[in-house]
N, C-alpha and C. Protein backbone atom coordinates (compact mmCIF):
# COMPACT_ATOMS: atom_id res chain seq x y z
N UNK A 1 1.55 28.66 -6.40
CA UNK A 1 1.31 27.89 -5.18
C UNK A 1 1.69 28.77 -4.01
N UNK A 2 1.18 29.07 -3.04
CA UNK A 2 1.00 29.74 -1.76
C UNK A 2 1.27 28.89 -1.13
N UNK A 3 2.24 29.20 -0.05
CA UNK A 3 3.31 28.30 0.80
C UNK A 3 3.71 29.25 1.93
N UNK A 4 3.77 28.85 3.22
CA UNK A 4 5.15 29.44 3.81
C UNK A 4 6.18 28.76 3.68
N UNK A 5 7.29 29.82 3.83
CA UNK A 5 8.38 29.32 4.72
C UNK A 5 8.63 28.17 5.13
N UNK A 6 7.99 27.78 6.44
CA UNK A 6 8.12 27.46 7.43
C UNK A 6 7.72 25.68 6.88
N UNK A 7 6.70 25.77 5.77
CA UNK A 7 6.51 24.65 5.11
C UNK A 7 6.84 24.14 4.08
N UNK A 8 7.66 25.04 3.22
CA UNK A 8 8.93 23.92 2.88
C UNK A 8 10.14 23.66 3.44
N UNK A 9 10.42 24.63 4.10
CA UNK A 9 11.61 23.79 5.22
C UNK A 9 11.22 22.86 5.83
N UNK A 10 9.99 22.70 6.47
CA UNK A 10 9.75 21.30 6.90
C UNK A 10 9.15 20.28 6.07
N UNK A 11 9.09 20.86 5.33
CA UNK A 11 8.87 19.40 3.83
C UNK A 11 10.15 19.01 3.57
N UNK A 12 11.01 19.62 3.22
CA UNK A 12 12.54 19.35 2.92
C UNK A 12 12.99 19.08 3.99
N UNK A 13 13.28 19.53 5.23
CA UNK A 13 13.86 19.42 6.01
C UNK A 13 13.42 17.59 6.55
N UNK A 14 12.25 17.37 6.65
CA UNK A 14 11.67 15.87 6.67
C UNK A 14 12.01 14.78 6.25
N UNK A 15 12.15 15.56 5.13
CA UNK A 15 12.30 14.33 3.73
C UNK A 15 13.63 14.02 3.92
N UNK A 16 14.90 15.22 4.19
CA UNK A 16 16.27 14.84 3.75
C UNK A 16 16.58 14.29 5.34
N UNK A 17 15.97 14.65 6.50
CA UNK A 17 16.58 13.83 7.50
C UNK A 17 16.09 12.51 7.91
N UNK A 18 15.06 11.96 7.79
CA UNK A 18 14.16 10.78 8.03
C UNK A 18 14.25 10.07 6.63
N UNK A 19 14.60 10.47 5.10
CA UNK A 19 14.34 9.69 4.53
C UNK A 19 15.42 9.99 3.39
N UNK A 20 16.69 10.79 3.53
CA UNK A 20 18.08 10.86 3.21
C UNK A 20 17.59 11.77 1.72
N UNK A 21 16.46 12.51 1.32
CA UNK A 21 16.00 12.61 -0.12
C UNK A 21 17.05 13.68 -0.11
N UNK A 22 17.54 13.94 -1.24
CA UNK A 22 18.25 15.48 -1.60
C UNK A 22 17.35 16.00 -2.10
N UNK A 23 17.98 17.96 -1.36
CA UNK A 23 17.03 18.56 -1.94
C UNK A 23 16.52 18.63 -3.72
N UNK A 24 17.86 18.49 -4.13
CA UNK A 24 17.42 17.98 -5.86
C UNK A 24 15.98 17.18 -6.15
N UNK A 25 16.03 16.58 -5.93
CA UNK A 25 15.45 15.04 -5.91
C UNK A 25 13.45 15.87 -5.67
N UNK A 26 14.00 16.80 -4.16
CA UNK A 26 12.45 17.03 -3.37
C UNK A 26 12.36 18.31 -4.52
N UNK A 27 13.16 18.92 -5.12
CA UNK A 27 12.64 19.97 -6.00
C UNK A 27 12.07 20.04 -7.36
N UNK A 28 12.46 18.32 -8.19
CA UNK A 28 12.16 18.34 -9.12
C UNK A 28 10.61 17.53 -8.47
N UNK A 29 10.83 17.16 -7.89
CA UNK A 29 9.11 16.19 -7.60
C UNK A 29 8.06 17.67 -7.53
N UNK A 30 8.36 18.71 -6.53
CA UNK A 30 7.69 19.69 -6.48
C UNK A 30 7.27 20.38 -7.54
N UNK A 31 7.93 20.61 -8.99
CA UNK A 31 8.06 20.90 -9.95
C UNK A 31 6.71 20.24 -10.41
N UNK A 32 6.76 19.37 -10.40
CA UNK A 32 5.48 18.26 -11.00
C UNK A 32 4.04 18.26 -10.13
N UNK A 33 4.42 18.52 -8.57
CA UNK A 33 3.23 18.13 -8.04
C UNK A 33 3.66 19.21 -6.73
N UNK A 34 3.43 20.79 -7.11
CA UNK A 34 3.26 21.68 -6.06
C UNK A 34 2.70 21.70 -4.86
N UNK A 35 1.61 20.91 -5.14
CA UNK A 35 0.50 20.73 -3.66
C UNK A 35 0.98 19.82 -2.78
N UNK A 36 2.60 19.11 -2.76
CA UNK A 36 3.25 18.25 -2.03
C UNK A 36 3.24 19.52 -0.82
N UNK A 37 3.70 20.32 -0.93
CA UNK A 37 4.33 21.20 0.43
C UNK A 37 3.44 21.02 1.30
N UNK A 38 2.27 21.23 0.79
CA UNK A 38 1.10 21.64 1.98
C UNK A 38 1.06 19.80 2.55
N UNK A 39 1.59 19.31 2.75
CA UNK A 39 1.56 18.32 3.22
C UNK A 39 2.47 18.24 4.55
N UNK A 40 3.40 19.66 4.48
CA UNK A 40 3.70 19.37 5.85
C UNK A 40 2.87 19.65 7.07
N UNK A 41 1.67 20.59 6.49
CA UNK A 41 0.56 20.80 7.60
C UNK A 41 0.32 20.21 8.24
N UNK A 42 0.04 20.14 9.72
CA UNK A 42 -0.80 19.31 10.33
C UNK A 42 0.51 18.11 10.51
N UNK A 43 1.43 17.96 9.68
CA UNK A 43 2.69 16.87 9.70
C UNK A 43 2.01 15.77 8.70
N UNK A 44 1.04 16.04 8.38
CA UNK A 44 0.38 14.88 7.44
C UNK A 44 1.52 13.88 6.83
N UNK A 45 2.59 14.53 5.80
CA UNK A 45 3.60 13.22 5.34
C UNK A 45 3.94 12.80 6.75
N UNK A 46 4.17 13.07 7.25
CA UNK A 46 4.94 11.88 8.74
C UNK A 46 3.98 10.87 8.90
N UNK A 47 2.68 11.69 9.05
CA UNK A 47 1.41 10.54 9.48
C UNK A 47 1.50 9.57 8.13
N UNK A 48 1.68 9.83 6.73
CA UNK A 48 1.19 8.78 5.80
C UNK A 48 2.56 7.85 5.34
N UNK A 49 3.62 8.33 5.43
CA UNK A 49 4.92 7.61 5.78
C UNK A 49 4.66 7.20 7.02
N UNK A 50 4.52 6.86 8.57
CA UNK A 50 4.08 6.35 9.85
C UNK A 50 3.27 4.90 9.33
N UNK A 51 1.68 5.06 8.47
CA UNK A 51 0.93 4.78 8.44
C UNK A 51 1.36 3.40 7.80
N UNK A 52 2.33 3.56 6.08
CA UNK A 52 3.27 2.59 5.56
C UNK A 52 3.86 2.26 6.43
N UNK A 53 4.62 2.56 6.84
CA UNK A 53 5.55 1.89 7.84
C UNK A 53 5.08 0.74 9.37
N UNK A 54 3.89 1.43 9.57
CA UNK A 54 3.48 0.34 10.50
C UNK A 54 2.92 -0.78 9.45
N UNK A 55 1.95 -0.74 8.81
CA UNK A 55 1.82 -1.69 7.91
C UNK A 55 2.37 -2.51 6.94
N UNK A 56 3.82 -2.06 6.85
CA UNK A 56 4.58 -2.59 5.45
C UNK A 56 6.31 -2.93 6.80
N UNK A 57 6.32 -3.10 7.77
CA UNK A 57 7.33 -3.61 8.85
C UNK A 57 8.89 -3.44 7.84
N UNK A 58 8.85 -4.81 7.00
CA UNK A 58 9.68 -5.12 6.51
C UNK A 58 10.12 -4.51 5.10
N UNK A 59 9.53 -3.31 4.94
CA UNK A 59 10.26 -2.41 4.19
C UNK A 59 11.52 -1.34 4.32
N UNK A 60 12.54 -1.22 3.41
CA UNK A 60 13.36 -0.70 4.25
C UNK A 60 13.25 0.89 3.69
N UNK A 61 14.15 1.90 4.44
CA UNK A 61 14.34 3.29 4.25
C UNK A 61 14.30 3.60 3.03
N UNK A 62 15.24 2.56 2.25
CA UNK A 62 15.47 2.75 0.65
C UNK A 62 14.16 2.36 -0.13
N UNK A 63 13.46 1.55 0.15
CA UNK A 63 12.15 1.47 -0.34
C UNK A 63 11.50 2.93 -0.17
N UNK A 64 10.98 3.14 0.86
CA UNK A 64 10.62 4.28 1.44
C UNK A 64 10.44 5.35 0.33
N UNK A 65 11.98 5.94 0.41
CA UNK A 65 12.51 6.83 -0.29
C UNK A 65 11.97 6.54 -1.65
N UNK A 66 12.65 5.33 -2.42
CA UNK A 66 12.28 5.09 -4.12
C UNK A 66 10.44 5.43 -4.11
N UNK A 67 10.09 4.83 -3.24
CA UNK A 67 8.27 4.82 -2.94
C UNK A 67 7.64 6.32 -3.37
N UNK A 68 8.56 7.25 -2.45
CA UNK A 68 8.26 8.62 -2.89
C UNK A 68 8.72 9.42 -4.05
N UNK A 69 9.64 8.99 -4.40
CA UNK A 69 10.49 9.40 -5.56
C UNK A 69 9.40 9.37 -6.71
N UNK A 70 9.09 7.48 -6.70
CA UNK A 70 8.41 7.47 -8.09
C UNK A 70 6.99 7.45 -8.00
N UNK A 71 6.48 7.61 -6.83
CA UNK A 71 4.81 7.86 -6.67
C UNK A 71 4.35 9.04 -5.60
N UNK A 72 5.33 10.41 -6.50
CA UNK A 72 4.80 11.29 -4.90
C UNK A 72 3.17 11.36 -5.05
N UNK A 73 2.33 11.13 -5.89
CA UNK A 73 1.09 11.48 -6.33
C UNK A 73 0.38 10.91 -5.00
N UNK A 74 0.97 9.47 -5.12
CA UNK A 74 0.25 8.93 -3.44
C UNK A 74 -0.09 9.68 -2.25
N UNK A 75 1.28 10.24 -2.06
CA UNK A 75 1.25 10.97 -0.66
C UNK A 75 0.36 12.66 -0.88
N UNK A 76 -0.42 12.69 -2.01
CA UNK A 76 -1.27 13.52 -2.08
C UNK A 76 -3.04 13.05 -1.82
N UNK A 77 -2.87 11.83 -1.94
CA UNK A 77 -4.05 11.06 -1.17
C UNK A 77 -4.55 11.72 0.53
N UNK A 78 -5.74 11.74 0.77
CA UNK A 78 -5.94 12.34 2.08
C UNK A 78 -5.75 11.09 3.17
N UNK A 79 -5.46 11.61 3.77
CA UNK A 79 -5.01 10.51 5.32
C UNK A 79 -6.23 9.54 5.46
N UNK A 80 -7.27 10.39 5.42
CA UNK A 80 -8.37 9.76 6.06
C UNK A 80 -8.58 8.63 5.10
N UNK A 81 -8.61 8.46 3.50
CA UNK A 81 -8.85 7.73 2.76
C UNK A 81 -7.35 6.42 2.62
N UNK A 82 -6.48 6.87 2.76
CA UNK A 82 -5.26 5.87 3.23
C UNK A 82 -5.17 4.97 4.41
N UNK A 83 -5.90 5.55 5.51
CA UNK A 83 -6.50 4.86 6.89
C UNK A 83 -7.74 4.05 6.15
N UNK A 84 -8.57 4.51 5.59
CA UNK A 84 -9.81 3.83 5.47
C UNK A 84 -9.37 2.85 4.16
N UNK A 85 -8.81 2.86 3.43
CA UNK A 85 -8.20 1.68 2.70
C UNK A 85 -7.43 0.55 3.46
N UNK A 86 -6.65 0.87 4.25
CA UNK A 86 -5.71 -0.01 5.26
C UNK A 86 -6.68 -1.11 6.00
N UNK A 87 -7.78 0.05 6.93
CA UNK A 87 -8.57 -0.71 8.04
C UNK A 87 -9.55 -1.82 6.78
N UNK A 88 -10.07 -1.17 5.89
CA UNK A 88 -10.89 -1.91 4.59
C UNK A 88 -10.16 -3.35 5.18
N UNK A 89 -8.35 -2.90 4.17
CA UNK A 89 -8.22 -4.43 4.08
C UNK A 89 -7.88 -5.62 4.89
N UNK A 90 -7.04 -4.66 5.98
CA UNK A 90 -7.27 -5.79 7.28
C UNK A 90 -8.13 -6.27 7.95
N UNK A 91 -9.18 -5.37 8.17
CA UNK A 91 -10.87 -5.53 8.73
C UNK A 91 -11.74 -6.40 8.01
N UNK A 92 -12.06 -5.82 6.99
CA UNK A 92 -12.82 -6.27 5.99
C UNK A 92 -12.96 -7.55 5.43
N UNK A 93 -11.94 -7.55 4.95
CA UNK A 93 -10.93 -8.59 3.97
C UNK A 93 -10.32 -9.37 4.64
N UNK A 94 -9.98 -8.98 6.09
CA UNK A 94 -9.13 -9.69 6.98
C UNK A 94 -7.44 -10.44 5.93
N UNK A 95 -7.15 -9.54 5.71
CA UNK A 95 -5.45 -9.29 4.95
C UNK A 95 -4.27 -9.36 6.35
N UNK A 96 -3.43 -9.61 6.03
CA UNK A 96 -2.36 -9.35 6.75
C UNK A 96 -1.51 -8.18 5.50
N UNK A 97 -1.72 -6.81 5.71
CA UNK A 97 -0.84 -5.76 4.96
C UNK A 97 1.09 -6.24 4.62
N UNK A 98 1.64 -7.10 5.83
CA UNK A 98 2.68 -7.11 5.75
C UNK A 98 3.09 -8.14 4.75
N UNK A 99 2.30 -9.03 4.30
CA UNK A 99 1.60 -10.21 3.10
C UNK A 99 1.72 -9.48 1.95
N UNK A 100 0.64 -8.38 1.92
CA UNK A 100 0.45 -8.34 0.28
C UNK A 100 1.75 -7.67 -0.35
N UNK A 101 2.02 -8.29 -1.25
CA UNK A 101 3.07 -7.82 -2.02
C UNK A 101 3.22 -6.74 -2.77
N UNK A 102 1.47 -6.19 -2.93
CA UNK A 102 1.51 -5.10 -3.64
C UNK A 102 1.17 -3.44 -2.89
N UNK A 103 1.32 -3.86 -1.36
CA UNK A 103 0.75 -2.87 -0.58
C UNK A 103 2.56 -2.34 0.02
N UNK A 104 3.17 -0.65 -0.28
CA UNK A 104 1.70 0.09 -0.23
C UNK A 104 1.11 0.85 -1.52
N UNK A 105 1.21 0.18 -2.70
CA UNK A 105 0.74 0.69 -3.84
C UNK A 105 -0.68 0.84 -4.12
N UNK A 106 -1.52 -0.35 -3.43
CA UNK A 106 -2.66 -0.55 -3.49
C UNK A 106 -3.06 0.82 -2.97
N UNK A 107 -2.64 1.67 -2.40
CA UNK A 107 -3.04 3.10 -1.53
C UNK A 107 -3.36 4.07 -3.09
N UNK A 108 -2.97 3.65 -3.93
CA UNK A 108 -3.10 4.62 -5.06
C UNK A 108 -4.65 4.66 -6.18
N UNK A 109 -5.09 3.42 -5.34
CA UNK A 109 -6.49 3.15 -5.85
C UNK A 109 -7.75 3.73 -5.24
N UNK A 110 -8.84 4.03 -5.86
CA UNK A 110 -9.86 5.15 -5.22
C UNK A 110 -10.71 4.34 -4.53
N UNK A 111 -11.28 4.53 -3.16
CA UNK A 111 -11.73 3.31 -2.23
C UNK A 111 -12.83 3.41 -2.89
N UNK A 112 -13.74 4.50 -3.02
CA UNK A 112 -15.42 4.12 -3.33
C UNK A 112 -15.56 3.67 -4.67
N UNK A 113 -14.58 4.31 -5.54
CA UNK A 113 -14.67 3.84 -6.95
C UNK A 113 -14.08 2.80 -7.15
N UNK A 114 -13.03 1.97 -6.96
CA UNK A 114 -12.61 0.51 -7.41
C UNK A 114 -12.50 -0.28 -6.14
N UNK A 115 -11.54 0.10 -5.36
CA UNK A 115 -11.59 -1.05 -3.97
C UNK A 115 -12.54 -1.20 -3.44
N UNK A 116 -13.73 -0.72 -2.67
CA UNK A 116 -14.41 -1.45 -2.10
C UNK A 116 -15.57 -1.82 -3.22
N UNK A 117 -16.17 -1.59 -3.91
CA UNK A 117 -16.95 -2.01 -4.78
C UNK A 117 -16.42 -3.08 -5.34
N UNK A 118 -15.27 -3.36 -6.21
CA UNK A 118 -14.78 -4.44 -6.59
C UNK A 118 -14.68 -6.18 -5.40
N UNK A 119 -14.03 -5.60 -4.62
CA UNK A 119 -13.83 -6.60 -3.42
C UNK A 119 -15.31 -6.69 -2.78
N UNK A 120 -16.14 -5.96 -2.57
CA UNK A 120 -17.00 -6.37 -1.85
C UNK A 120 -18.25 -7.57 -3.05
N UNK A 121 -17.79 -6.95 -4.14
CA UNK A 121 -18.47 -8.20 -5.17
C UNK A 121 -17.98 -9.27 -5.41
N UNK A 122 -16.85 -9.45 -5.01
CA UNK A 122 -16.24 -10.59 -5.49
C UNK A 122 -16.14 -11.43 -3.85
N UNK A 123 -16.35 -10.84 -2.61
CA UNK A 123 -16.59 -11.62 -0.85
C UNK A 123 -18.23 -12.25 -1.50
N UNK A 124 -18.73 -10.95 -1.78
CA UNK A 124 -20.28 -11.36 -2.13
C UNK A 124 -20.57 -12.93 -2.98
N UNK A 125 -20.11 -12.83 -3.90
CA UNK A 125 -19.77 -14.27 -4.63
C UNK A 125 -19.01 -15.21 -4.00
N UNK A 126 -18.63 -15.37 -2.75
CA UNK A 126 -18.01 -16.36 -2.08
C UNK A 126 -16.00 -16.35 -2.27
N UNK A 127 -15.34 -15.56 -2.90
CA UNK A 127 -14.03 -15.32 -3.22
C UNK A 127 -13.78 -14.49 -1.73
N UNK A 128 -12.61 -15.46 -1.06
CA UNK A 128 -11.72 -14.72 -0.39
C UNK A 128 -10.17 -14.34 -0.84
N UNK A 129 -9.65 -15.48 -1.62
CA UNK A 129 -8.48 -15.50 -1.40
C UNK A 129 -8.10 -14.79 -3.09
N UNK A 130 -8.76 -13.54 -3.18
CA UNK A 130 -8.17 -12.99 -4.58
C UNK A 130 -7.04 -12.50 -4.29
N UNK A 131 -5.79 -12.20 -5.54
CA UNK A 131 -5.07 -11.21 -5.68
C UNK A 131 -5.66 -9.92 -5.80
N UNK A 132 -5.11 -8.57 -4.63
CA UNK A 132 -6.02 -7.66 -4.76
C UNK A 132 -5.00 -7.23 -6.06
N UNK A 133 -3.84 -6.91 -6.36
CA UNK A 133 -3.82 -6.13 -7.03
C UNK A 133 -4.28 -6.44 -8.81
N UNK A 134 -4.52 -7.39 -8.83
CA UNK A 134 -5.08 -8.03 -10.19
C UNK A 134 -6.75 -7.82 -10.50
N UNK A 135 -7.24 -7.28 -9.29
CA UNK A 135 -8.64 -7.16 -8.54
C UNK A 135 -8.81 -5.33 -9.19
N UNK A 136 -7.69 -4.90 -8.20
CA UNK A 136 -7.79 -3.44 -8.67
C UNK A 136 -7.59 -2.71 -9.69
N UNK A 137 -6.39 -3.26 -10.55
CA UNK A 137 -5.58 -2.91 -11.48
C UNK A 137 -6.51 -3.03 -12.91
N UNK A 138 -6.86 -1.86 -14.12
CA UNK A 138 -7.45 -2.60 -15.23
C UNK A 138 -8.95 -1.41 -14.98
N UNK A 139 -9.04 -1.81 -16.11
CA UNK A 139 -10.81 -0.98 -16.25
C UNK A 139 -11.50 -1.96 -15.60
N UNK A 140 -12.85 -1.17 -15.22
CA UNK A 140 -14.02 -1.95 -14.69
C UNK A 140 -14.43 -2.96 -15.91
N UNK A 141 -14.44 -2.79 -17.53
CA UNK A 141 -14.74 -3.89 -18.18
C UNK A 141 -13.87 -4.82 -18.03
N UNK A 142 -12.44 -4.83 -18.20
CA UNK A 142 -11.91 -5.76 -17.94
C UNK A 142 -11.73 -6.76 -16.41
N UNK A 143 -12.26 -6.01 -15.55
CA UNK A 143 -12.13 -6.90 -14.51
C UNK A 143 -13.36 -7.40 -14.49
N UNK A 144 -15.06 -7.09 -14.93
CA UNK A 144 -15.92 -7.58 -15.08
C UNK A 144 -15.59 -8.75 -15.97
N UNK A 145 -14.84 -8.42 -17.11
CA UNK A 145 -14.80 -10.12 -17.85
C UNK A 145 -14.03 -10.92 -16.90
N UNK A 146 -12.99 -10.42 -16.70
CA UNK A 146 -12.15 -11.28 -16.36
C UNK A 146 -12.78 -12.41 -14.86
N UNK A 147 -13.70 -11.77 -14.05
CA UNK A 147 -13.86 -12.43 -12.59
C UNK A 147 -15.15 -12.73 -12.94
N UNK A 148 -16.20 -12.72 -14.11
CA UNK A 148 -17.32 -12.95 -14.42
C UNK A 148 -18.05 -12.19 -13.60
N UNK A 149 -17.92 -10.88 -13.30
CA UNK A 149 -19.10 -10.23 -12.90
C UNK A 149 -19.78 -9.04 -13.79
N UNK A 150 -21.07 -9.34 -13.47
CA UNK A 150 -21.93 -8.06 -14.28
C UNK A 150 -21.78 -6.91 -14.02
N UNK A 151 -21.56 -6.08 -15.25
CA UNK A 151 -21.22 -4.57 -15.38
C UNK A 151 -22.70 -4.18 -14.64
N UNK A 152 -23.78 -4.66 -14.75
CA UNK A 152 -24.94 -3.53 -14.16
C UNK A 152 -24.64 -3.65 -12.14
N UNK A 153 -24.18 -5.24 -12.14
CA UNK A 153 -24.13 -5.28 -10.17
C UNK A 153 -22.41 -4.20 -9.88
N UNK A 154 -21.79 -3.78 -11.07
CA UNK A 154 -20.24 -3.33 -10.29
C UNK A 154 -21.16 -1.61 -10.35
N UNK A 155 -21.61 -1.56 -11.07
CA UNK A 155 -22.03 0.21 -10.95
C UNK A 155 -23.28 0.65 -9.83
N UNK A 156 -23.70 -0.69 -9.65
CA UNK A 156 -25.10 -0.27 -8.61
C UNK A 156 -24.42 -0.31 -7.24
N UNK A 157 -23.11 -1.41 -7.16
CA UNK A 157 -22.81 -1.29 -5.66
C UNK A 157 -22.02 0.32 -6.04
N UNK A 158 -20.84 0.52 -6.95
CA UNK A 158 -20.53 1.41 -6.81
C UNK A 158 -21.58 3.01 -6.60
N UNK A 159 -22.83 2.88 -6.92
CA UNK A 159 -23.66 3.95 -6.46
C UNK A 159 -23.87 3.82 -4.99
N UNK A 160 -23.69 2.73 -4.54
CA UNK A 160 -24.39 2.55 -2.69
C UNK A 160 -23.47 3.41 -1.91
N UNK A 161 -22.16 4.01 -2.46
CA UNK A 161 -21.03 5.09 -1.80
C UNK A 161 -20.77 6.22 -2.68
N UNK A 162 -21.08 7.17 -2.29
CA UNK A 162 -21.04 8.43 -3.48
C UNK A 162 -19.96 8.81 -3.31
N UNK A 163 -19.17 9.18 -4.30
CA UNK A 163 -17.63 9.65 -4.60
C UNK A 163 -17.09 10.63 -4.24
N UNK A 164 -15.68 10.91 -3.87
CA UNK A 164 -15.51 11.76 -3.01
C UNK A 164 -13.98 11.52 -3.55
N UNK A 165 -13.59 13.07 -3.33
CA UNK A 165 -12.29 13.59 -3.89
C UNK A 165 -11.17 12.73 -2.58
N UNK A 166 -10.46 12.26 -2.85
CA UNK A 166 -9.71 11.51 -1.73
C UNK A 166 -8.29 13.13 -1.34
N UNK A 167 -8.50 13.81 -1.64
CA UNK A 167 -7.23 14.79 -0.92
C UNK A 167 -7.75 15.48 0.26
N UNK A 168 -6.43 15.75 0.62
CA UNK A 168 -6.76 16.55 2.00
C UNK A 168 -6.97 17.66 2.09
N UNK A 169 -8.32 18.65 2.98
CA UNK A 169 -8.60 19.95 2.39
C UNK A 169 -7.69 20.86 3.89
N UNK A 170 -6.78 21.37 3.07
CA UNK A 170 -5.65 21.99 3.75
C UNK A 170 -5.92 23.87 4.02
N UNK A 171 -7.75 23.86 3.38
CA UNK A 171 -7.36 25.35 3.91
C UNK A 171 -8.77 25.69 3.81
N UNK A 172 -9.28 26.84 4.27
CA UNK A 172 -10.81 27.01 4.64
C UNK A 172 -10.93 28.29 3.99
N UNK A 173 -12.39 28.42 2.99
CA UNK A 173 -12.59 29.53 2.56
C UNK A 173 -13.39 30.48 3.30
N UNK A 174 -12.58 31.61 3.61
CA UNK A 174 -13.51 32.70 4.66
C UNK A 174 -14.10 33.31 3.64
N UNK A 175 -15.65 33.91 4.03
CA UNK A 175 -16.28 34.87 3.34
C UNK A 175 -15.61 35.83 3.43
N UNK A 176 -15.71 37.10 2.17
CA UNK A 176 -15.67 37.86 2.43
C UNK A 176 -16.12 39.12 3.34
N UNK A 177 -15.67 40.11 3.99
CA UNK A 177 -16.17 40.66 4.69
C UNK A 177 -16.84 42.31 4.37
């Protein structure tokens, strides 16, 4: 993994003053999931910790923290797709985020492949008031049995949005010269 300096001190340096992590703690996560550092680019973790935090009010620091501990995979999600899940469900869905009980986990689900395809079939059929995370959670067969919808309408809406890697592209390939 190719890193500066300058970006894991401010990955660490982030983590242990805003969110008390020891460096222990930020070294074994790195161990597992290297491409955390490059997340101090741009400040991206501030923006996707910010992003929870305006939406989830009544969570506290210690949440926070455990949040990253046991799901750094999340905060490898790209911003843009963590915003566009959020606005989905407050917009869309018209959710109150500070409500769902399962947000901000629901962030760990792929928007074009299960959240919006799923939810937009089940508004389509007249359902507002689903549990999303019972919605998201599970193979596409099992949530097709379970909400009575047809496997051929969950794959055709899911074709109407073509799939797309949800990470953030943190670096640009120059031609050679």
């Amino acid at each position: 993994m190719a890193g500066t300096v300058p970006n894991f001190v401010g990955f660490f340096n982030y983590l242990k003053q805003h969110h008390r992590m020891q460096a222990k703690d930020v070294t074994k996560i790195l161990q597992v999931y290297p491409e955390l550092v490059m997340q101090n680019r741009r400040d991206l973790i501030q923006k996707k910790f910010k992003l929870i935090m305006e939406n989830s009010p009544n969570r506290t620091p210690n949440y926070l923290r455990n949040l990253f501990r046991r799901h750094p995979d999340m905060f490898l999600t790209s911003l843009a797709s963590m915003e566009a899940k959020v606005n989905y469900i407050k917009r869309n869905l018209n959710r109150q985020l500070n409500k769902e009980k399962s947000f901000p986990l629901l962030l760990h689900f792929n928007y074009r492949e299960v959240m919006w395809p799923r939810c937009e079939l089940l508004t389509q059929k007249g359902h507002k008031h689903f549990d999303l995370a019972e919605v998201l959670r599970g193979s596409d067969e099992a949530f097709c049995k379970h909400f009575e919808v047809d496997a051929e309408d969950l794959e055709a809406k899911k074709a109407e949005k073509t799939p797309k890697d949800e990470k953030d592209k943190l670096w640009v390939y120059v031609p050679a010269v």
